[in-house]
PDB file of N, CA and C in Angstrom:
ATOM      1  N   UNK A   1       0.860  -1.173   0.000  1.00  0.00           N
ATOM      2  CA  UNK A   1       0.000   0.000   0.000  1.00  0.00           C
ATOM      3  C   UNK A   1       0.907   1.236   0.000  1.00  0.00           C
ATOM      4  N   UNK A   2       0.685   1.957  -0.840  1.00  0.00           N
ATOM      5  CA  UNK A   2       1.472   3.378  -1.189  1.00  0.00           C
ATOM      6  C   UNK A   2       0.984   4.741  -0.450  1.00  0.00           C
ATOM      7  N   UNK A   3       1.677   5.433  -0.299  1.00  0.00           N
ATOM      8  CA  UNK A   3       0.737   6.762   0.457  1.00  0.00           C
ATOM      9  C   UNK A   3      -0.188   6.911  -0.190  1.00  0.00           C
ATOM     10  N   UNK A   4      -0.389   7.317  -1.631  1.00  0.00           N
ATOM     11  CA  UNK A   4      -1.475   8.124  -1.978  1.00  0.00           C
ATOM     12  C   UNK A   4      -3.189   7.101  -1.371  1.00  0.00           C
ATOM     13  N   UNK A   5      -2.653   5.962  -2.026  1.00  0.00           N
ATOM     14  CA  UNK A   5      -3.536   5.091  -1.481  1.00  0.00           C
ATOM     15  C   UNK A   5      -3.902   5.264   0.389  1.00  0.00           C
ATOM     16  N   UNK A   6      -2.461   5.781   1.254  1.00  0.00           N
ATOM     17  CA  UNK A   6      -3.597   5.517   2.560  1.00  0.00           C
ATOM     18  C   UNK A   6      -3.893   6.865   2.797  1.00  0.00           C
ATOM     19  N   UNK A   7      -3.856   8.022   1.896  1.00  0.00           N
ATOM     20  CA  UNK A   7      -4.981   9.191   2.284  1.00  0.00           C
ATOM     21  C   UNK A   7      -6.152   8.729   1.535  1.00  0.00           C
ATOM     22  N   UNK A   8      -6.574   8.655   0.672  1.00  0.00           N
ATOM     23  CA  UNK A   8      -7.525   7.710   0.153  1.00  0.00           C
ATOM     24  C   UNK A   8      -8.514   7.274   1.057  1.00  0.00           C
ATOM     25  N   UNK A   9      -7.613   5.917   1.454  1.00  0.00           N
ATOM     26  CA  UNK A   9      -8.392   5.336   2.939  1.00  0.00           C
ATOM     27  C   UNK A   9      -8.750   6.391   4.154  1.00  0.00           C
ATOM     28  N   UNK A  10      -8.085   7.089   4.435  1.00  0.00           N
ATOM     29  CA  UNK A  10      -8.154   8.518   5.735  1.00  0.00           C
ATOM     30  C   UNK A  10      -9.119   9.248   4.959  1.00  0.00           C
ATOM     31  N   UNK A  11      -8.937   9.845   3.872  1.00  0.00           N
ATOM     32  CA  UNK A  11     -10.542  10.666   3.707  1.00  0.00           C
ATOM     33  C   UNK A  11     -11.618   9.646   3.589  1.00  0.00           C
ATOM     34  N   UNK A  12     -11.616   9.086   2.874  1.00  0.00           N
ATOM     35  CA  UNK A  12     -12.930   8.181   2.793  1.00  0.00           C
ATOM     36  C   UNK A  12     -13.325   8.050   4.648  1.00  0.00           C
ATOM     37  N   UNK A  13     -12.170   7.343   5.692  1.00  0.00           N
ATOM     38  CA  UNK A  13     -12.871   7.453   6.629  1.00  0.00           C
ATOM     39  C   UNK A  13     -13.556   8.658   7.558  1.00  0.00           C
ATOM     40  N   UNK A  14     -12.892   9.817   6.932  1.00  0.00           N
ATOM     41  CA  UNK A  14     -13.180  11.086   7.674  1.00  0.00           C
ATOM     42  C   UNK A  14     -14.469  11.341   6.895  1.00  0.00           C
ATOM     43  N   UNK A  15     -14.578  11.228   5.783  1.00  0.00           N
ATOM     44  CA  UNK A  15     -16.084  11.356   5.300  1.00  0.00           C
ATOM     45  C   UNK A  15     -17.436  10.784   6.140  1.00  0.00           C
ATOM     46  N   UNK A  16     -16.432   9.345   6.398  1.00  0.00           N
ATOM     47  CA  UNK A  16     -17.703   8.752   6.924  1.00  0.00           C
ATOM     48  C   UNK A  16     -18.123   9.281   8.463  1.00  0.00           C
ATOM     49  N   UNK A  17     -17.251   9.320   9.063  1.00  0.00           N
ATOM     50  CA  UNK A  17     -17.281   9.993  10.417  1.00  0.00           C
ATOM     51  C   UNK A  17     -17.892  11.417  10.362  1.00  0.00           C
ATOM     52  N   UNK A  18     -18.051  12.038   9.250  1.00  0.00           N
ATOM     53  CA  UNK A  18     -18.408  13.892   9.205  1.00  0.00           C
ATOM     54  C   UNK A  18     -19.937  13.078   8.755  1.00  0.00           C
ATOM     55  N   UNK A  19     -20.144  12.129   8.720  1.00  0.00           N
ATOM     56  CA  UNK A  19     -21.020  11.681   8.126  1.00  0.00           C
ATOM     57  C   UNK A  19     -22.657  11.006   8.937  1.00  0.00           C
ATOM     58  N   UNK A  20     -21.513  10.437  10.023  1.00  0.00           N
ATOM     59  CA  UNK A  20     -22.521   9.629  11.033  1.00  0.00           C
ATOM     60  C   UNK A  20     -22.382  10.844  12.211  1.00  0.00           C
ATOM     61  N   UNK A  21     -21.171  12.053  12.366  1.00  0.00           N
ATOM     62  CA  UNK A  21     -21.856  13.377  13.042  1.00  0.00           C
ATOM     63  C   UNK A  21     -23.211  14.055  12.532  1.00  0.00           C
ATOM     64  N   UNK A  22     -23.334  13.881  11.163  1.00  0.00           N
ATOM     65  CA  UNK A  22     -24.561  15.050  11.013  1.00  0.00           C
ATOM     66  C   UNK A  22     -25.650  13.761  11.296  1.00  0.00           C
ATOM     67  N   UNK A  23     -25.512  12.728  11.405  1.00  0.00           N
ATOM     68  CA  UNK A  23     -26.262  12.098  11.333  1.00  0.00           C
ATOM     69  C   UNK A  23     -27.098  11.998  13.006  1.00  0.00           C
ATOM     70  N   UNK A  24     -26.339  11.955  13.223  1.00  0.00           N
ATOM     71  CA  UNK A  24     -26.742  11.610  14.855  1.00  0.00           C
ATOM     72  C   UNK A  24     -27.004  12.734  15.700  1.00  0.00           C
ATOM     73  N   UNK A  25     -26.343  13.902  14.854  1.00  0.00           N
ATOM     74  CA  UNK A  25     -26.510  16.083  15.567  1.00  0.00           C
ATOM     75  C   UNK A  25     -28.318  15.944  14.607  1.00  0.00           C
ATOM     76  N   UNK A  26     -28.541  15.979  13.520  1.00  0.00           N
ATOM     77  CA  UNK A  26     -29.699  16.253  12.616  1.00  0.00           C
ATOM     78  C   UNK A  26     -30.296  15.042  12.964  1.00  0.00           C
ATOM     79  N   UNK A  27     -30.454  14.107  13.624  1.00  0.00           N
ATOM     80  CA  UNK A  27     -31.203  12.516  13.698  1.00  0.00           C
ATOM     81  C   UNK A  27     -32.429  12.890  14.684  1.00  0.00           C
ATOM     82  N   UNK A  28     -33.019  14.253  15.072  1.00  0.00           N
ATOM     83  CA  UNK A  28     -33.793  14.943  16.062  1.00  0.00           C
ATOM     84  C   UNK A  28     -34.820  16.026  14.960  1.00  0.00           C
ATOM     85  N   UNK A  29     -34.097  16.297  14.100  1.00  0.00           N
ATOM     86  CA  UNK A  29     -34.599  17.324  13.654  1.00  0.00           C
ATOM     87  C   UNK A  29     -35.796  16.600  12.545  1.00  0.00           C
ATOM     88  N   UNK A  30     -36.793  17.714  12.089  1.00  0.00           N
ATOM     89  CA  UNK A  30     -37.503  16.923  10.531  1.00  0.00           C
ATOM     90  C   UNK A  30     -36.490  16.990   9.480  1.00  0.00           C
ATOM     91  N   UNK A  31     -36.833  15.756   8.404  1.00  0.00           N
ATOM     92  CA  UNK A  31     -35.616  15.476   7.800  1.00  0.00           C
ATOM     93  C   UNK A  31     -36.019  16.320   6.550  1.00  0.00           C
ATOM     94  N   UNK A  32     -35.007  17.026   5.897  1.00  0.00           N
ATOM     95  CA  UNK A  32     -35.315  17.819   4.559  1.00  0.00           C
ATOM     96  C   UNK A  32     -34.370  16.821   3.391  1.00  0.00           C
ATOM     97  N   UNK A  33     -35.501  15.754   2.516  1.00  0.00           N
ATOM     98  CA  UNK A  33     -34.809  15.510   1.402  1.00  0.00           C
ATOM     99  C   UNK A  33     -33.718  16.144   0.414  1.00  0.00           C
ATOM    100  N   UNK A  34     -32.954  15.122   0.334  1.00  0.00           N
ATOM    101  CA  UNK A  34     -31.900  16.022  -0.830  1.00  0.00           C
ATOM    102  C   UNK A  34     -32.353  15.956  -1.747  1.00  0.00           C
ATOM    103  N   UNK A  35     -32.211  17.512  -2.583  1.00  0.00           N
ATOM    104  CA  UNK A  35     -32.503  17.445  -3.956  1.00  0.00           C
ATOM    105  C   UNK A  35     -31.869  15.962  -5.364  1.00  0.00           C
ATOM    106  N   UNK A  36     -32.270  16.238  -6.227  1.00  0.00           N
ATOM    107  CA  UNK A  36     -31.934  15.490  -7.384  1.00  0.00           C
ATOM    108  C   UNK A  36     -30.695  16.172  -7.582  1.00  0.00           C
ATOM    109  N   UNK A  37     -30.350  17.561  -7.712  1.00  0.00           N
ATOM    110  CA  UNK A  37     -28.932  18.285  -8.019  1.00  0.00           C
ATOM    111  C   UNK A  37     -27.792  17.760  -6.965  1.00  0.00           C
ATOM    112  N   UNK A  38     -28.175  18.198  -6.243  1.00  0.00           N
ATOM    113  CA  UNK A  38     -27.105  17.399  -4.503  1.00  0.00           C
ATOM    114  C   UNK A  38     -27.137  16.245  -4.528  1.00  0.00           C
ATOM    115  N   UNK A  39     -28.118  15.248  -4.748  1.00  0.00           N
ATOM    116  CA  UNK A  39     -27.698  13.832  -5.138  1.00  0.00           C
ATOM    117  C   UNK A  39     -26.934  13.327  -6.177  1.00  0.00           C
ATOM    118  N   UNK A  40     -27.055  14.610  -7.293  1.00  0.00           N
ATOM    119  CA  UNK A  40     -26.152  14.055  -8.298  1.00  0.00           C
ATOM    120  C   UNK A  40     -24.275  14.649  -8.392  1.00  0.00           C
ATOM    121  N   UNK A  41     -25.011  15.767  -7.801  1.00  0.00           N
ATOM    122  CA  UNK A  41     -23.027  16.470  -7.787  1.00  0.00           C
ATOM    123  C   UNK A  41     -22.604  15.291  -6.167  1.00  0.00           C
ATOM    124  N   UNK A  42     -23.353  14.942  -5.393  1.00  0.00           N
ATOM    125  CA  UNK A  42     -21.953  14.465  -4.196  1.00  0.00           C
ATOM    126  C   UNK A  42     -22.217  12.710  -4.978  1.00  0.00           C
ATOM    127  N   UNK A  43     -22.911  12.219  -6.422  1.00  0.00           N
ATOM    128  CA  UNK A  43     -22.200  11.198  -6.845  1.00  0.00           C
ATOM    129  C   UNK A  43     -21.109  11.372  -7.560  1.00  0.00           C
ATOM    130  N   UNK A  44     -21.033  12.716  -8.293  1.00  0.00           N
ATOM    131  CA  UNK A  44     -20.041  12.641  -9.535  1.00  0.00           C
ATOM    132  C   UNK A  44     -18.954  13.028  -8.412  1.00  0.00           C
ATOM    133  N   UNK A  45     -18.399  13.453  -7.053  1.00  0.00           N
ATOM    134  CA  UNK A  45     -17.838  13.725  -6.322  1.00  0.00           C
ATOM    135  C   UNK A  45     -17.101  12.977  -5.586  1.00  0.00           C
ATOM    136  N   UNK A  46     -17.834  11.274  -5.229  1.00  0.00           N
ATOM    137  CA  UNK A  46     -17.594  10.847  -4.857  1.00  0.00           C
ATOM    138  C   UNK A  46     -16.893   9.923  -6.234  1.00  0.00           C
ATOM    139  N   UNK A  47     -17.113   9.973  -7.607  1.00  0.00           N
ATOM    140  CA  UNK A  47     -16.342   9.278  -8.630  1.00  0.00           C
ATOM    141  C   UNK A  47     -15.662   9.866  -8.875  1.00  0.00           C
ATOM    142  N   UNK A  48     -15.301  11.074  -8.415  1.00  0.00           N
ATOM    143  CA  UNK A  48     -13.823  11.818  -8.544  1.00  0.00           C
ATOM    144  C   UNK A  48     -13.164  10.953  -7.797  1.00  0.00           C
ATOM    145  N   UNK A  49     -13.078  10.483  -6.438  1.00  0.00           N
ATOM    146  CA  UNK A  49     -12.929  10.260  -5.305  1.00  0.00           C
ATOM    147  C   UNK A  49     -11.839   8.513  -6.016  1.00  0.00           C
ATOM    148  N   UNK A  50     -12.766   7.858  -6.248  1.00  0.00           N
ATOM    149  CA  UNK A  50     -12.949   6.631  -6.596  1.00  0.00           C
ATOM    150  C   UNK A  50     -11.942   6.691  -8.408  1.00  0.00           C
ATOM    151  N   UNK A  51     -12.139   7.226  -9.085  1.00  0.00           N
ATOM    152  CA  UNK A  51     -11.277   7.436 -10.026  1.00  0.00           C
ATOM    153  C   UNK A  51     -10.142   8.131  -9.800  1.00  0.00           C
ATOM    154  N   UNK A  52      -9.872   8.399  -8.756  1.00  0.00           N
ATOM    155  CA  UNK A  52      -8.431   9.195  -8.334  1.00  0.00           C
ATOM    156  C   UNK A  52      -7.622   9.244  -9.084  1.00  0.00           C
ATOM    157  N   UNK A  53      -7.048   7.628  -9.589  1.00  0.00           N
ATOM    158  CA  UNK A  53      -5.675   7.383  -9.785  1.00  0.00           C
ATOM    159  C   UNK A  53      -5.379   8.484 -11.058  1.00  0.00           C
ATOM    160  N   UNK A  54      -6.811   8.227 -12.095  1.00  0.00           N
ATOM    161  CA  UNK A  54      -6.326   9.445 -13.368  1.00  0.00           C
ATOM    162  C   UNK A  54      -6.436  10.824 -12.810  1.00  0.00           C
ATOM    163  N   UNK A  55      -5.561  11.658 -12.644  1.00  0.00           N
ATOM    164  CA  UNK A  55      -6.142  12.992 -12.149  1.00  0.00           C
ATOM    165  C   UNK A  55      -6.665  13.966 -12.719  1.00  0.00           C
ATOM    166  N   UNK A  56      -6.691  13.934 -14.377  1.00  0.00           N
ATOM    167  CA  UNK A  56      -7.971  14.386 -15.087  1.00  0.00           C
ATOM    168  C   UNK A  56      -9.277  14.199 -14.825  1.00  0.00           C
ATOM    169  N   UNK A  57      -9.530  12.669 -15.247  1.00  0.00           N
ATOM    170  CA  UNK A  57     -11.077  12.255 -14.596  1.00  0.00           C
ATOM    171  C   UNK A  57     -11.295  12.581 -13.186  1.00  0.00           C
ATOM    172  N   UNK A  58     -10.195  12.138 -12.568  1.00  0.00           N
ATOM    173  CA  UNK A  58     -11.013  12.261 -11.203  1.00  0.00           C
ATOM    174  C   UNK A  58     -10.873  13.664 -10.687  1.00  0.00           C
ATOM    175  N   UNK A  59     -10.010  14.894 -11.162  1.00  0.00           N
ATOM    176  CA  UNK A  59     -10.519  16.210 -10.883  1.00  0.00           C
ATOM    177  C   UNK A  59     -11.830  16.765 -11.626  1.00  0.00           C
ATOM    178  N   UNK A  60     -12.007  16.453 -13.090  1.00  0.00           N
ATOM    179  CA  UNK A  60     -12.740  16.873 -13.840  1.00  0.00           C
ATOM    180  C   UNK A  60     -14.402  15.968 -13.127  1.00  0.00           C
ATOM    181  N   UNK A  61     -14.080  15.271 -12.419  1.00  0.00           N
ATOM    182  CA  UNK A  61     -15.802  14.785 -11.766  1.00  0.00           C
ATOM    183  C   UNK A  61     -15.790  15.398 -10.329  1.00  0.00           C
ATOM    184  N   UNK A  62     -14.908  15.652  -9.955  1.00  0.00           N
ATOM    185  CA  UNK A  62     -14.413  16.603  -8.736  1.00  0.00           C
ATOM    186  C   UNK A  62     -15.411  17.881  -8.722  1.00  0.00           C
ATOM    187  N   UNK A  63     -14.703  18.650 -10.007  1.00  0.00           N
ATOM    188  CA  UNK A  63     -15.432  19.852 -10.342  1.00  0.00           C
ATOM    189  C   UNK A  63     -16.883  20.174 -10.572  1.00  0.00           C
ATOM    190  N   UNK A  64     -16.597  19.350 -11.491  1.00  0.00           N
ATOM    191  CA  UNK A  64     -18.242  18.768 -12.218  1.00  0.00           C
ATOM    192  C   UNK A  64     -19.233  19.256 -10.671  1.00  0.00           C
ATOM    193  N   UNK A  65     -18.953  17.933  -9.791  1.00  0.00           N
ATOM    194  CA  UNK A  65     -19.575  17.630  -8.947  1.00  0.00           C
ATOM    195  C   UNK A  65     -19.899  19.211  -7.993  1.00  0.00           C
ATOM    196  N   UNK A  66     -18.580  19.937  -7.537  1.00  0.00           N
ATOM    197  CA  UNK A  66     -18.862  20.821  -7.138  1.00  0.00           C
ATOM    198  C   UNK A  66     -19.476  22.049  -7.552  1.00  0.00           C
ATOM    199  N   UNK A  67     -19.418  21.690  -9.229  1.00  0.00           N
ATOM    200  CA  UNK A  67     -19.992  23.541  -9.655  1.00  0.00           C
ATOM    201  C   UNK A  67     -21.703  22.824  -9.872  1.00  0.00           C
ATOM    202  N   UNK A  68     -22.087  21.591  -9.679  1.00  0.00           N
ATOM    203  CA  UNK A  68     -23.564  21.448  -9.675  1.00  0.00           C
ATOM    204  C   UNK A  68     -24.235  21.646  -8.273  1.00  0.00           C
ATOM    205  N   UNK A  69     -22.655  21.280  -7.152  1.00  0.00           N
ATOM    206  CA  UNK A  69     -23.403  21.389  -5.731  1.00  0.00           C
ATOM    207  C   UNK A  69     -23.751  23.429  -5.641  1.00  0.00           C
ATOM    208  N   UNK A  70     -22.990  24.041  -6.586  1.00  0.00           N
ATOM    209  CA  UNK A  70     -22.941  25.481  -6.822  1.00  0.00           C
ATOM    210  C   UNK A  70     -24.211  25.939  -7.137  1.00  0.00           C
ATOM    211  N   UNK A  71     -25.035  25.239  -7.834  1.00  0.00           N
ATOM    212  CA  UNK A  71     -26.054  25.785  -8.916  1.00  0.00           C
ATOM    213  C   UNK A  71     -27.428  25.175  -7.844  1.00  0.00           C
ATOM    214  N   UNK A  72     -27.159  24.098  -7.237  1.00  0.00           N
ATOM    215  CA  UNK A  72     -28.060  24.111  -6.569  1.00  0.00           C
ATOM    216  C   UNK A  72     -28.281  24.896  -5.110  1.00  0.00           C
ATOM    217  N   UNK A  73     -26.933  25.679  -4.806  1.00  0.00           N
ATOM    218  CA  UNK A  73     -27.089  26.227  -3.575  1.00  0.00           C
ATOM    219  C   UNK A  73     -27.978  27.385  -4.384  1.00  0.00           C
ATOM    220  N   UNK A  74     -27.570  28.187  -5.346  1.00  0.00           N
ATOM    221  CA  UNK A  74     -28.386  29.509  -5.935  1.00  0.00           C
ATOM    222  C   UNK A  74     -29.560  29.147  -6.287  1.00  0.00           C
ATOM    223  N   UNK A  75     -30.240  27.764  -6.734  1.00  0.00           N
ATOM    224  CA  UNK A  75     -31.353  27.778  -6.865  1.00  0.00           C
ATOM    225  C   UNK A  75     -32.135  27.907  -5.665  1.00  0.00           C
ATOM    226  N   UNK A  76     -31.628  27.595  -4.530  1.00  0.00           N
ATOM    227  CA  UNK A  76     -32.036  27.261  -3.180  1.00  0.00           C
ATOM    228  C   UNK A  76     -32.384  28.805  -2.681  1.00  0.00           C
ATOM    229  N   UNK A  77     -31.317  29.593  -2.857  1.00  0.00           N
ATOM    230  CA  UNK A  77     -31.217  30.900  -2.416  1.00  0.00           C
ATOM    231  C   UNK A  77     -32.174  31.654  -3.236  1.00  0.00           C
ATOM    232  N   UNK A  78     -32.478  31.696  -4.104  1.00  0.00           N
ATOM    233  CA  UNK A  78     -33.492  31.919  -5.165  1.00  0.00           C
ATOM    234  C   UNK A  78     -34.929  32.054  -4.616  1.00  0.00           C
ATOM    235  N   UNK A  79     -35.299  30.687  -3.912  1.00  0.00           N
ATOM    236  CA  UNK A  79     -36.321  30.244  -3.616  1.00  0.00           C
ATOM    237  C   UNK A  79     -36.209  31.320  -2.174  1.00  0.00           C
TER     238      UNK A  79
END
């Protein structure tokens, strides 16, 4: 196992941990569905993630992912 590979493993687990915090802080509150936009930018985000090794693809789904999580914050703000 190579470094790049064990940050890899360390974010993926810090994800999950930032993950089961909101879960268990918001697990009280009413739940507000995620949009179709936010479901789709934190997938192409997480195939940045997962395609790493090329760092074209996996920045270019990186981005992707974040300038849709972008468009849905302004639609939000909109509203």
């Amino acid at each position: 196992m190579n470094i790049s590979q064990t940050y890899i493993i360390l974010s993926v687990a810090v994800l999950i941990l930032i993950g089961l915090a909101v879960f268990l802080i918001r697990g009280r509150k009413p739940e507000k569905k995620l949009t179709k936009l936010a479901a789709l930018s934190f997938c192409f985000v997480i195939a940045g993630i997962v395609f790493g090794e090329s760092r074209i693809i996996g920045y270019s789904l990186m981005g992707f992912g974040v300038l849709l999580a972008l468009v849905d914050i302004a639609n939000k703000l909109k509203k």
